[in-house]
Protein backbone atom coordinates (compact mmCIF):
# COMPACT_ATOMS: atom_id res chain seq x y z
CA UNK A 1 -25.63 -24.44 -11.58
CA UNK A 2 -24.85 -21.62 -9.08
CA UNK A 3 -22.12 -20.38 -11.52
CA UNK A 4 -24.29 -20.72 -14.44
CA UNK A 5 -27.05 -18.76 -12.36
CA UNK A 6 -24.73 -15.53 -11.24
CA UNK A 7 -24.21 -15.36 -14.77
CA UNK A 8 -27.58 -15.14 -15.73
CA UNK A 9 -27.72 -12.38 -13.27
CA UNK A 10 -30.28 -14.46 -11.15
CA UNK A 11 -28.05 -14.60 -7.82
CA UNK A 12 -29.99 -14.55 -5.06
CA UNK A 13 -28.09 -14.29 -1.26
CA UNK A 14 -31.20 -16.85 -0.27
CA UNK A 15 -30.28 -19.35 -2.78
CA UNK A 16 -27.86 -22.57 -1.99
CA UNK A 17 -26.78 -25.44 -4.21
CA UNK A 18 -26.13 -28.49 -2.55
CA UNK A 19 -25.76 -30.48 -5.74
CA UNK A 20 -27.18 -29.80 -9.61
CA UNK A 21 -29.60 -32.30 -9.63
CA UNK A 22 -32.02 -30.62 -8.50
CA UNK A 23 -33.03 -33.43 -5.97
CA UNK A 24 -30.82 -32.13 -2.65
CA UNK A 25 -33.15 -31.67 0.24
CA UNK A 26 -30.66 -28.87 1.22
CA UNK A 27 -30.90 -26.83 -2.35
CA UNK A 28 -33.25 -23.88 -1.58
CA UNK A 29 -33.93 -21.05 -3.74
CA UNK A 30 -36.77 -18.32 -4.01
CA UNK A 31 -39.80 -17.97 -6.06
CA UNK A 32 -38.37 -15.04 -7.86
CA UNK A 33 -35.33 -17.06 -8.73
CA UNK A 34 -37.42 -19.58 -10.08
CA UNK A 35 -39.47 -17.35 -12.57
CA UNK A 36 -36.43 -15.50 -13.47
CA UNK A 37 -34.93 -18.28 -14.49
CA UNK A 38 -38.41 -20.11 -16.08
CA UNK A 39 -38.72 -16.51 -18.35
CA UNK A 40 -34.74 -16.66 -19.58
CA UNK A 41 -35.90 -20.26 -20.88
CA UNK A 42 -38.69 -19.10 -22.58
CA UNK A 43 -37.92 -16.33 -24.15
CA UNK A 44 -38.38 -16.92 -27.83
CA UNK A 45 -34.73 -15.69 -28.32
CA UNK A 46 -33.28 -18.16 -26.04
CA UNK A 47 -31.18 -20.74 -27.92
CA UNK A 48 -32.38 -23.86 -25.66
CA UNK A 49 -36.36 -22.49 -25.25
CA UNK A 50 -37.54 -25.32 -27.75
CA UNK A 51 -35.10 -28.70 -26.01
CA UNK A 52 -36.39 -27.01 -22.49
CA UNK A 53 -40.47 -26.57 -23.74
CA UNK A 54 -40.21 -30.40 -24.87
CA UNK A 55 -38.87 -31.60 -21.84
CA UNK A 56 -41.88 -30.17 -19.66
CA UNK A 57 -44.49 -32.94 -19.00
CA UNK A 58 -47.99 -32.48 -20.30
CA UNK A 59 -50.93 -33.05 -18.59
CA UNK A 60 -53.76 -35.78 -20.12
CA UNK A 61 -50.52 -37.10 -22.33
CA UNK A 62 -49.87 -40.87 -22.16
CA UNK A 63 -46.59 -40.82 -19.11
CA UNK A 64 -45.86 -39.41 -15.81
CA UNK A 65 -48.79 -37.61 -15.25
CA UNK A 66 -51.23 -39.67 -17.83
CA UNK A 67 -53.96 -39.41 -15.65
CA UNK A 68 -53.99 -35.94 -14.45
CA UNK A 69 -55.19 -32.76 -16.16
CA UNK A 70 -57.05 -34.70 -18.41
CA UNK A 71 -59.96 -31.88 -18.77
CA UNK A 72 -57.77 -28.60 -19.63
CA UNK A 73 -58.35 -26.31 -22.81
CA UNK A 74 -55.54 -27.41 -24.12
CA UNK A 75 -56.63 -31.46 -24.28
CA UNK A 76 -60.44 -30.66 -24.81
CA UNK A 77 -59.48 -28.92 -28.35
């Protein structure tokens, strides 16, 4: 993950990758990391924008969060 994010160009010296899961108590990164990399992903010109889009839960959709969001614009259309 770390390589993969120096060469996206989203290095940060803040950021540290205990693991790539994602679930390491010790990974830390910054806010600007994060939407840096959340914009390279959805960019319509990014090959992976439609596999990473689809894996994003939805709110007031039958799963992990079935329950929640259930009055937004996009469920009440």
């Amino acid at each position: 993950v770390t390589t993969w994010l120096r060469q996206q160009n989203f290095g940060d010296p803040a950021q540290l990758m205990s693991d790539g899961s994602g679930l390491s108590p010790r990974n830390r990164t910054t806010a600007r990391q994060l939407v840096k990399v959340v914009q390279a992903f959805d960019a319509r010109s990014h090959p992976l924008r439609q596999i990473w889009r689809d894996s994003l839960p939805l709110g007031g959709v039958r799963g992990s969060l079935r329950r929640r969001y259930q009055e937004t614009t996009e469920t009440r259309a």
